[in-house]
PDB file of N, CA and C in Angstrom:
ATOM      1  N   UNK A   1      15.541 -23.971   7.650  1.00  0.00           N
ATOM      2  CA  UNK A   1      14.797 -22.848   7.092  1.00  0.00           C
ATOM      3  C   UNK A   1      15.733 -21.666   6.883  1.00  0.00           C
ATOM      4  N   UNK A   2      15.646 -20.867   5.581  1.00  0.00           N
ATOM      5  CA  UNK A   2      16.409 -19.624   5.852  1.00  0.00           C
ATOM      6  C   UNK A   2      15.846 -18.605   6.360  1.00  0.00           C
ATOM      7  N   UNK A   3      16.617 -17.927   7.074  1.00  0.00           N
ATOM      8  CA  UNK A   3      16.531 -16.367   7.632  1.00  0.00           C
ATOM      9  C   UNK A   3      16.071 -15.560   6.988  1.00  0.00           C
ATOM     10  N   UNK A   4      16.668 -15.213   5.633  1.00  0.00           N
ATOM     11  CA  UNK A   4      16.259 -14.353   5.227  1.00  0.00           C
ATOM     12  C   UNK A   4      14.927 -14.008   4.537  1.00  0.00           C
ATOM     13  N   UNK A   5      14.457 -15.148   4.389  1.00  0.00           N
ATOM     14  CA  UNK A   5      12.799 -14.520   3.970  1.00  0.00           C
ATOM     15  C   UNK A   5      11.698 -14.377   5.095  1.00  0.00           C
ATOM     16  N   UNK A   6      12.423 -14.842   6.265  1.00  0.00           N
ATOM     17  CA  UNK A   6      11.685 -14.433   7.506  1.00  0.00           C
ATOM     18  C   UNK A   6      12.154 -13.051   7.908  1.00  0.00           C
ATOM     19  N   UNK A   7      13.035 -12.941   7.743  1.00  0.00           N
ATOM     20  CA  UNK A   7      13.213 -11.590   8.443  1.00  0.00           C
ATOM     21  C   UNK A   7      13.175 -10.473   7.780  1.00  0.00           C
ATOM     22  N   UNK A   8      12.772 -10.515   5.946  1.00  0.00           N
ATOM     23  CA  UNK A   8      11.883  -9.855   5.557  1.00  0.00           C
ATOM     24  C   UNK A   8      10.685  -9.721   5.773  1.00  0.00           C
ATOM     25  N   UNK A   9       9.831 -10.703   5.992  1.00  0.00           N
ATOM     26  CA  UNK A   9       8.971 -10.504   6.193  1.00  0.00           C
ATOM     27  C   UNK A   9       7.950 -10.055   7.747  1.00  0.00           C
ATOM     28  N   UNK A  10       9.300 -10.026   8.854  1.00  0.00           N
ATOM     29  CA  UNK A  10       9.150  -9.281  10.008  1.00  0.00           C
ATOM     30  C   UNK A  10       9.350  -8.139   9.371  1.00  0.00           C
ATOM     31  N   UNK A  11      10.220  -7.702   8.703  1.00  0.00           N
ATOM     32  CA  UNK A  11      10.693  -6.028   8.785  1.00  0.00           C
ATOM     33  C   UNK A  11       9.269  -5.423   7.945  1.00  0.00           C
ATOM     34  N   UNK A  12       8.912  -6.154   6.493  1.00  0.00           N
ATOM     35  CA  UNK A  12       7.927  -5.417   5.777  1.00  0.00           C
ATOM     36  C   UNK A  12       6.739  -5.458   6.983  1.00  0.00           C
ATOM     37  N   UNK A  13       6.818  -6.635   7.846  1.00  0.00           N
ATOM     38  CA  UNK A  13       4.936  -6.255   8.459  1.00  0.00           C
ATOM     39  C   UNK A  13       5.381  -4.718   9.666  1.00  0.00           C
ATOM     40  N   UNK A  14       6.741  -4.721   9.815  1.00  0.00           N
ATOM     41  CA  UNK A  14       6.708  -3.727  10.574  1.00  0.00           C
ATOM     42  C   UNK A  14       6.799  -2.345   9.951  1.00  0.00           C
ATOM     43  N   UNK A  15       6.938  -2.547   8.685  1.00  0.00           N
ATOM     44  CA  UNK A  15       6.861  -0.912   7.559  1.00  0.00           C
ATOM     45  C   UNK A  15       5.306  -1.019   7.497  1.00  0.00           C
ATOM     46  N   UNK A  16       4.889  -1.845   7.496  1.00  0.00           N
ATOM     47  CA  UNK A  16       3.358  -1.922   7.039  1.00  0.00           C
ATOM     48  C   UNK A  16       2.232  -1.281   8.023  1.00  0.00           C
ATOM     49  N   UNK A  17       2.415  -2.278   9.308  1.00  0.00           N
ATOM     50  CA  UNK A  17       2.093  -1.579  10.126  1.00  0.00           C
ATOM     51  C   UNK A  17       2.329  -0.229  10.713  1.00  0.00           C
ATOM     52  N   UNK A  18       2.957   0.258  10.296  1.00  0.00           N
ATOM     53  CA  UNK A  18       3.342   2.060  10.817  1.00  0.00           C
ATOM     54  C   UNK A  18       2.938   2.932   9.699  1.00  0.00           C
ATOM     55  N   UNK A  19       2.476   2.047   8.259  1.00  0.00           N
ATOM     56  CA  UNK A  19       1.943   2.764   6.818  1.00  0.00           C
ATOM     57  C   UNK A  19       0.608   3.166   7.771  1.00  0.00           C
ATOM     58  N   UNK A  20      -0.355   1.658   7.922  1.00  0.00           N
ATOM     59  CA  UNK A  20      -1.798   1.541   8.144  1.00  0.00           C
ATOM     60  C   UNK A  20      -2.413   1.441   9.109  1.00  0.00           C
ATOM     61  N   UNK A  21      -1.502   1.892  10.640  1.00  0.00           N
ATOM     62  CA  UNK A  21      -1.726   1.784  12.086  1.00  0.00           C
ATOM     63  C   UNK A  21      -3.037   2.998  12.175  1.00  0.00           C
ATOM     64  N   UNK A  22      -3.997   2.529  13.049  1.00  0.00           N
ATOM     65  CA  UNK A  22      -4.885   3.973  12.793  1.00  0.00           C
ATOM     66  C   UNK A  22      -4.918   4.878  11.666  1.00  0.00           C
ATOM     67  N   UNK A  23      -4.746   3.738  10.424  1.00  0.00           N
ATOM     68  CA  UNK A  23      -5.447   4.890   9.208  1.00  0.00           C
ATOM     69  C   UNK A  23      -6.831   4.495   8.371  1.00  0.00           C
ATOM     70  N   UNK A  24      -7.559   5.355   8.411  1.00  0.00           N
ATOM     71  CA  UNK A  24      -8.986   5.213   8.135  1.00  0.00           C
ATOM     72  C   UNK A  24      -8.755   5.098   6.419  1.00  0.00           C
ATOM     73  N   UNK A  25      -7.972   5.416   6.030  1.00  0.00           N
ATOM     74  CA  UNK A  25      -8.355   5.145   4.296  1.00  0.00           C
ATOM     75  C   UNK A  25      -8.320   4.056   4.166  1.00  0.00           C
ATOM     76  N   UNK A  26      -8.779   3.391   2.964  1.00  0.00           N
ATOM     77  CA  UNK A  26      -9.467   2.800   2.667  1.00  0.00           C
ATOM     78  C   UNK A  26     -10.511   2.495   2.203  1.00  0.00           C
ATOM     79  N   UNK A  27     -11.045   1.001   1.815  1.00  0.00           N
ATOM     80  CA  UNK A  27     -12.817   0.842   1.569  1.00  0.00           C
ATOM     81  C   UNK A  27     -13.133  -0.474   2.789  1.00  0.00           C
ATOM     82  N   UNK A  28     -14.631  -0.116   3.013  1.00  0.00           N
ATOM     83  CA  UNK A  28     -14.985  -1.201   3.758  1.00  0.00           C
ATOM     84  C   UNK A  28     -15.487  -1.991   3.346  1.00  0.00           C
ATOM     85  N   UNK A  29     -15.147  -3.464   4.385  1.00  0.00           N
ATOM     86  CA  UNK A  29     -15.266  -4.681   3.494  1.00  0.00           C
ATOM     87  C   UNK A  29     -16.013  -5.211   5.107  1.00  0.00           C
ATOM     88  N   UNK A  30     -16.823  -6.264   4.928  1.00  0.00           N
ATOM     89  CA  UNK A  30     -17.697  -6.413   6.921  1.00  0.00           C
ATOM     90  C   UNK A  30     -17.313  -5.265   7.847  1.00  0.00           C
ATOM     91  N   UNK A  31     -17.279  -3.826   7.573  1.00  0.00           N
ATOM     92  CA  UNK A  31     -17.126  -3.393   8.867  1.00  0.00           C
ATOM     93  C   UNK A  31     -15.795  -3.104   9.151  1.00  0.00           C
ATOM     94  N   UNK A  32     -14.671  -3.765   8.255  1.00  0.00           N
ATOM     95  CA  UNK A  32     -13.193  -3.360   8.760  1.00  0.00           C
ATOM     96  C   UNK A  32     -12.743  -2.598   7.281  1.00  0.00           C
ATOM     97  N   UNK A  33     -11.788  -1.690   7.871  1.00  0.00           N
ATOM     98  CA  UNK A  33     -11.255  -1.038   6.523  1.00  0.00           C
ATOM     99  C   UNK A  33     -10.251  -1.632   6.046  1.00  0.00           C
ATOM    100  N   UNK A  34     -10.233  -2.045   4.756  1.00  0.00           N
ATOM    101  CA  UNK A  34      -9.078  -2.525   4.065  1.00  0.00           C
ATOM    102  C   UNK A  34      -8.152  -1.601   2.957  1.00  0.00           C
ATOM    103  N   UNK A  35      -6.815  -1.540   3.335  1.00  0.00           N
ATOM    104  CA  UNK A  35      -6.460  -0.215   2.590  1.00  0.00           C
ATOM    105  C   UNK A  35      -4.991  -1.294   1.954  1.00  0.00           C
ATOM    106  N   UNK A  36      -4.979  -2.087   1.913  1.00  0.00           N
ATOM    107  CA  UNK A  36      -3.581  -2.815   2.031  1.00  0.00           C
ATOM    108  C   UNK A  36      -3.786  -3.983   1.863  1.00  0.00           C
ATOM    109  N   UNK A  37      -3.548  -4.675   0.528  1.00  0.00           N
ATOM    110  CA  UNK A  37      -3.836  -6.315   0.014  1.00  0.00           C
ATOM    111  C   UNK A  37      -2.323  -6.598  -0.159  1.00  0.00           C
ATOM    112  N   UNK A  38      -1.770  -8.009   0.711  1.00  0.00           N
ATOM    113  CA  UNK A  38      -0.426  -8.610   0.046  1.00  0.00           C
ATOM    114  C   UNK A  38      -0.499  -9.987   0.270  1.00  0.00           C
ATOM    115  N   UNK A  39       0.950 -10.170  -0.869  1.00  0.00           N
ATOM    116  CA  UNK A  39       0.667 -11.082  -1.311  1.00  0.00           C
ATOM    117  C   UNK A  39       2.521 -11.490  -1.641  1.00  0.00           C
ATOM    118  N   UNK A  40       3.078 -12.153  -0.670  1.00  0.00           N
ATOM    119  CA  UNK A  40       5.069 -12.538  -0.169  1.00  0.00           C
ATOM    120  C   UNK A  40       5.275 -11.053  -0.597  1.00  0.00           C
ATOM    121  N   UNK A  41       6.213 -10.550  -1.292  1.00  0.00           N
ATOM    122  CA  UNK A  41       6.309  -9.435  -0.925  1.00  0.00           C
ATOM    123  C   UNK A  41       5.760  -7.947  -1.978  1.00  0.00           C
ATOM    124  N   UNK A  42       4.382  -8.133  -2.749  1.00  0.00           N
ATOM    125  CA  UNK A  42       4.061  -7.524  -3.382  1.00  0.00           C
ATOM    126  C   UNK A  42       2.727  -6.812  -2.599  1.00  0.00           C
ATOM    127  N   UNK A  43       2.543  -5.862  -2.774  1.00  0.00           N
ATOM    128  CA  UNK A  43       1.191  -5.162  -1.984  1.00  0.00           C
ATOM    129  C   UNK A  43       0.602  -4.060  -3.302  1.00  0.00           C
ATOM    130  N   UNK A  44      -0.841  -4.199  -2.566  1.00  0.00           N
ATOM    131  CA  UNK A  44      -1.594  -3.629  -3.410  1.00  0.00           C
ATOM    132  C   UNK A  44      -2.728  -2.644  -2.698  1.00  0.00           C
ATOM    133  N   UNK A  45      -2.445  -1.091  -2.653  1.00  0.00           N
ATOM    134  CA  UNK A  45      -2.415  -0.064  -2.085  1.00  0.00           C
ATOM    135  C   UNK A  45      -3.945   0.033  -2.280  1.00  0.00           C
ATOM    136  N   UNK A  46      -5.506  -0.203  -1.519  1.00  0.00           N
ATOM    137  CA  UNK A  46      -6.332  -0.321  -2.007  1.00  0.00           C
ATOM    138  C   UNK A  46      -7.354   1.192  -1.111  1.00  0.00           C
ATOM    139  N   UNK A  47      -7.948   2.080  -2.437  1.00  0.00           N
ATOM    140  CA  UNK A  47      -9.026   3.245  -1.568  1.00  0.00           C
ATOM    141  C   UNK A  47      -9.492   3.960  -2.839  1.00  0.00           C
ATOM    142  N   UNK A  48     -10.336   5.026  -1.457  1.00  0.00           N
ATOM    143  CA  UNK A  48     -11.389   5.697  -2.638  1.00  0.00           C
ATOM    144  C   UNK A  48     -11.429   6.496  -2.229  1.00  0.00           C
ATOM    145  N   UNK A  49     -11.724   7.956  -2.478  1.00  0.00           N
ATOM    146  CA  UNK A  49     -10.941   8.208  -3.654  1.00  0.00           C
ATOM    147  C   UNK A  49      -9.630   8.604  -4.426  1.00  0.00           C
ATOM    148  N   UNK A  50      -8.929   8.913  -5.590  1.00  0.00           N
ATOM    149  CA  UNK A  50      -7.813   9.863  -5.914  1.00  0.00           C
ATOM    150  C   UNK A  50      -7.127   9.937  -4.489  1.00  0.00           C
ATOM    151  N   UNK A  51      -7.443  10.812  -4.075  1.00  0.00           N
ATOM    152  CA  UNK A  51      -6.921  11.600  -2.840  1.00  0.00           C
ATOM    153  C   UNK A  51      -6.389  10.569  -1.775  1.00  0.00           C
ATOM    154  N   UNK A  52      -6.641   9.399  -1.476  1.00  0.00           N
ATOM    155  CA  UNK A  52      -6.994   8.256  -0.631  1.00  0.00           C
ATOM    156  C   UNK A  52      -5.624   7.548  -1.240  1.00  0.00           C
ATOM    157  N   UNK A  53      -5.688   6.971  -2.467  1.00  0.00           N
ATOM    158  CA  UNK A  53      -4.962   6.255  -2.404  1.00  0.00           C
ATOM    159  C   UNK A  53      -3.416   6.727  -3.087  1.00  0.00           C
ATOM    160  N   UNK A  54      -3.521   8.455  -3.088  1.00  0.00           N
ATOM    161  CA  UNK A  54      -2.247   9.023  -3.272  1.00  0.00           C
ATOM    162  C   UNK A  54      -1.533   9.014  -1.906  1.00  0.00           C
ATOM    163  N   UNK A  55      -2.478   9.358  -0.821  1.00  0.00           N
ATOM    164  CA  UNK A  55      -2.026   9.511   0.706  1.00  0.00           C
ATOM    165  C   UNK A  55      -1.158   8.072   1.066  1.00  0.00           C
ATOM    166  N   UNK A  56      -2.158   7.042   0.521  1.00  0.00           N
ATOM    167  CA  UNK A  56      -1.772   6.205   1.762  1.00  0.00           C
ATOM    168  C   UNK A  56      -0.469   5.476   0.660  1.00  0.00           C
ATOM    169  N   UNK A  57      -0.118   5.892  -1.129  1.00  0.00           N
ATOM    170  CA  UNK A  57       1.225   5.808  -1.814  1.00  0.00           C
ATOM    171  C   UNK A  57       2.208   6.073  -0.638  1.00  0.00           C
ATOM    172  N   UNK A  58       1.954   7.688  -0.139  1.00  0.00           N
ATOM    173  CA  UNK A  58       2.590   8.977  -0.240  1.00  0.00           C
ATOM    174  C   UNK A  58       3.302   8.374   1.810  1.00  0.00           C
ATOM    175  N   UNK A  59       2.218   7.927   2.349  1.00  0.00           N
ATOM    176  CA  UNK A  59       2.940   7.497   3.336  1.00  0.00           C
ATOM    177  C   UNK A  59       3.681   5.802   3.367  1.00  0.00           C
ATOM    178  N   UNK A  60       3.531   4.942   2.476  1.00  0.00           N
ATOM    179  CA  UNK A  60       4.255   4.116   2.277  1.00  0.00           C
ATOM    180  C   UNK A  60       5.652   4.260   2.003  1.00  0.00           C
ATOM    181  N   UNK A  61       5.999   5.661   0.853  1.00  0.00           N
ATOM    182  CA  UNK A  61       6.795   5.421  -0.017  1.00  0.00           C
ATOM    183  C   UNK A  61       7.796   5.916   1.559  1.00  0.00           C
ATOM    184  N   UNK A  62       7.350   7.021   2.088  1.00  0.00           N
ATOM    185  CA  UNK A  62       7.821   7.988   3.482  1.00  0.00           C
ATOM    186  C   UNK A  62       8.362   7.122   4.321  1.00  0.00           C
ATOM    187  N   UNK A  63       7.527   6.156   4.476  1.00  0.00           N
ATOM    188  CA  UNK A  63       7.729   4.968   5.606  1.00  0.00           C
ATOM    189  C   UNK A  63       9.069   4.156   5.609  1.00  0.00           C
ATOM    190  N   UNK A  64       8.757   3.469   4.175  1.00  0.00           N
ATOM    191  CA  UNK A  64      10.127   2.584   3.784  1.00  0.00           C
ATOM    192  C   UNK A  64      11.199   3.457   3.521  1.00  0.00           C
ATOM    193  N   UNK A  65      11.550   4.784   2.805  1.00  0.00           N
ATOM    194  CA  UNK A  65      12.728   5.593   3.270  1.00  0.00           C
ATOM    195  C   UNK A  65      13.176   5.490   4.719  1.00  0.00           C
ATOM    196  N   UNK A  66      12.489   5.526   5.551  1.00  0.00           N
ATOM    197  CA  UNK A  66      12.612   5.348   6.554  1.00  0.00           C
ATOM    198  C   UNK A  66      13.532   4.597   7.012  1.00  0.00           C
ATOM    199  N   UNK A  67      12.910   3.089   6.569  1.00  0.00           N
ATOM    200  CA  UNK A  67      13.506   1.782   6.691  1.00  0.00           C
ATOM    201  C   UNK A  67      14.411   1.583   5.783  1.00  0.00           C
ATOM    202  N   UNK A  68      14.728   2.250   4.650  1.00  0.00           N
ATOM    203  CA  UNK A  68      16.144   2.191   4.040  1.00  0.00           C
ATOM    204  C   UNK A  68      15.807   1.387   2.478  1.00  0.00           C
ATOM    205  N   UNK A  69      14.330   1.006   2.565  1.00  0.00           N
ATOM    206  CA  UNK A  69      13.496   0.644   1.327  1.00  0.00           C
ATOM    207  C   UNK A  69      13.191   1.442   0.781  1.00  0.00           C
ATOM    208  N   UNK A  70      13.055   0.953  -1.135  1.00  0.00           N
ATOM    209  CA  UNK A  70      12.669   2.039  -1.851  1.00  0.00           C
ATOM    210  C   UNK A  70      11.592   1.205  -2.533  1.00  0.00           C
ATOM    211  N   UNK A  71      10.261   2.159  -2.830  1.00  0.00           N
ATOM    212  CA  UNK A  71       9.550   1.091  -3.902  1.00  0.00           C
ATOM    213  C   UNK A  71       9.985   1.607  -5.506  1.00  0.00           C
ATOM    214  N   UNK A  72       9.985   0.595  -6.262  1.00  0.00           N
ATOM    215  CA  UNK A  72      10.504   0.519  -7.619  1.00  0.00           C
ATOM    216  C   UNK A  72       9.436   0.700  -8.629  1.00  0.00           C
ATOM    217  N   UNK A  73       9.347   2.376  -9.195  1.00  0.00           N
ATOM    218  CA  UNK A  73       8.646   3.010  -9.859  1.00  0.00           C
ATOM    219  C   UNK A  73       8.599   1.811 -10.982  1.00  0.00           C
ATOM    220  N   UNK A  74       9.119   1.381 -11.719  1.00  0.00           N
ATOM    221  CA  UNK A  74       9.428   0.692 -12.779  1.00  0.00           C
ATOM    222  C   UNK A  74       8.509  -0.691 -13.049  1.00  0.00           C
ATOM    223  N   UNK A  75       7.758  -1.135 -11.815  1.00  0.00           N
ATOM    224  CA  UNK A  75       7.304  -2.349 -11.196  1.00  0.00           C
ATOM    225  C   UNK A  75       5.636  -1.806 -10.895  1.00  0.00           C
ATOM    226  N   UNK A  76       5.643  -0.552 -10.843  1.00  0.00           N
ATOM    227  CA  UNK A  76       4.775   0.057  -9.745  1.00  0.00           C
ATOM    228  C   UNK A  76       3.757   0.151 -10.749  1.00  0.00           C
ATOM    229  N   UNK A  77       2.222  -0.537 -10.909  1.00  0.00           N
ATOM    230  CA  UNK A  77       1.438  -0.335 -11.591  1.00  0.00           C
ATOM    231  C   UNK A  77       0.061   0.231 -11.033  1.00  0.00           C
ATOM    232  N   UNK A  78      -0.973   0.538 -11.302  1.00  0.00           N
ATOM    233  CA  UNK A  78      -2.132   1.713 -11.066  1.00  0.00           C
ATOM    234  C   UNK A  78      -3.481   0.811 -11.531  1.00  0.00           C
ATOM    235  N   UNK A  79      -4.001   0.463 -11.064  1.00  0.00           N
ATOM    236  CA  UNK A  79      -5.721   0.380 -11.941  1.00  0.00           C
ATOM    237  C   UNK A  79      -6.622   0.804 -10.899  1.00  0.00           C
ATOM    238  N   UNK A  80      -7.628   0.878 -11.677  1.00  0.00           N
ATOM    239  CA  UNK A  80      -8.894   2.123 -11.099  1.00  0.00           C
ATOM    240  C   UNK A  80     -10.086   0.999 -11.511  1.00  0.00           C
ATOM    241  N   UNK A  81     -11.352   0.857 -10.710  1.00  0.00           N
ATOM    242  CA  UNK A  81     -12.052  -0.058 -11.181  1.00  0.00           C
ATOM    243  C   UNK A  81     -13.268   0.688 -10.699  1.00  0.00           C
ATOM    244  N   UNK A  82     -14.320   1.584 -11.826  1.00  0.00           N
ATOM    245  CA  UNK A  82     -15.189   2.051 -11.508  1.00  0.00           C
ATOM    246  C   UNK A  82     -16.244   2.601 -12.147  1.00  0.00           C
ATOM    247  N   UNK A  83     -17.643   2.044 -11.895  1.00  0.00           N
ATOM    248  CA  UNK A  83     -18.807   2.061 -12.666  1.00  0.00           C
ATOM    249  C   UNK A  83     -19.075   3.566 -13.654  1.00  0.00           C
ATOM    250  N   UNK A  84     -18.611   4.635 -13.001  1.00  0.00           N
ATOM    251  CA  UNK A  84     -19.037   5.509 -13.241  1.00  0.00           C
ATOM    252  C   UNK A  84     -17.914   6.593 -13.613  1.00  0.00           C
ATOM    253  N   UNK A  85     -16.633   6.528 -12.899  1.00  0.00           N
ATOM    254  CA  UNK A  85     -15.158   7.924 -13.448  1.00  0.00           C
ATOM    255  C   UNK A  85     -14.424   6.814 -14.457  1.00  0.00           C
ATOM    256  N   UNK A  86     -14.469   7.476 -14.873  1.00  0.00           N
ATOM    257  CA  UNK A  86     -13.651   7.396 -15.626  1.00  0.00           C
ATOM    258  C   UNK A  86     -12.255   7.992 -16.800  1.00  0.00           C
ATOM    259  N   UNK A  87     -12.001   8.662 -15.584  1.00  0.00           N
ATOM    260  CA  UNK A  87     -10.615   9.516 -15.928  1.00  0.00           C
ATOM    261  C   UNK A  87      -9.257   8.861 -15.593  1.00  0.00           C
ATOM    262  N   UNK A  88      -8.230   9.304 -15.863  1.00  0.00           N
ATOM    263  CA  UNK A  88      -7.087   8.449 -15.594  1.00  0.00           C
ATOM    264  C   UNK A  88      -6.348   8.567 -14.619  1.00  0.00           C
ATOM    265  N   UNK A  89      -5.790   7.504 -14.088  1.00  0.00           N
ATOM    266  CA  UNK A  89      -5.430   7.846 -12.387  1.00  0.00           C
ATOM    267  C   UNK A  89      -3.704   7.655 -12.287  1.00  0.00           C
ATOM    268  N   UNK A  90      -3.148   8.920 -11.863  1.00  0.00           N
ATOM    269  CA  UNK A  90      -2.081   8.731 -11.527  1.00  0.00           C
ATOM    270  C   UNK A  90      -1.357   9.399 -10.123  1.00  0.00           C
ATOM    271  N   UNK A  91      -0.140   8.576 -10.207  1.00  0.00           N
ATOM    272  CA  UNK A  91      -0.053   8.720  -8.414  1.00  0.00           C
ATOM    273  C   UNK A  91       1.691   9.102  -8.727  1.00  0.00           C
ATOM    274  N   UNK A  92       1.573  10.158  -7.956  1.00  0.00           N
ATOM    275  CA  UNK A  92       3.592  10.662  -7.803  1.00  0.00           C
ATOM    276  C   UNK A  92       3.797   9.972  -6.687  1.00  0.00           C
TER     277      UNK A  92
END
């Protein structure tokens, strides 16, 4: 087996976990909050509202500086899925 996709994937659950440790953003799904969908090494930053899912960008992006990771604006896409706003959503 190689190393190295294991020991990415220790280091991202440990950026991850220090993003979403005791953080209430999010939406609820049975009772637990889900703020954070992944999928090998792509994630998908999930809340409501605006404000919600700029925060929990805003402490990801904080986090992985941290760890010496950068996320790649270039890659980085946005959708909004909702009955009723419909304005356009963007995240610094």
């Amino acid at each position: 087996m190689l190393t190295s996709p294991l020991l990415f994937i220790i280091y991202d659950e440990a950026v991850l976990w220090e993003v979403c440790c005791e953080c209430v953003i999010g939406i609820r799904v049975g009772g637990n909050i889900v703020n954070m969908i992944r999928y090998a090494h792509d994630k998908a930053v999930v809340a409501n509202p605006q404000k919600g899912r700029q925060e929990l960008m805003s402490r990801l992006n904080d986090v992985m500086k941290e760890y010496g990771m950068k996320i790649n604006v270039k890659k980085t896409k946005v959708m909004c899925t909702s009955r009723k706003d419909k304005s356009k959503v963007c995240l610094y």
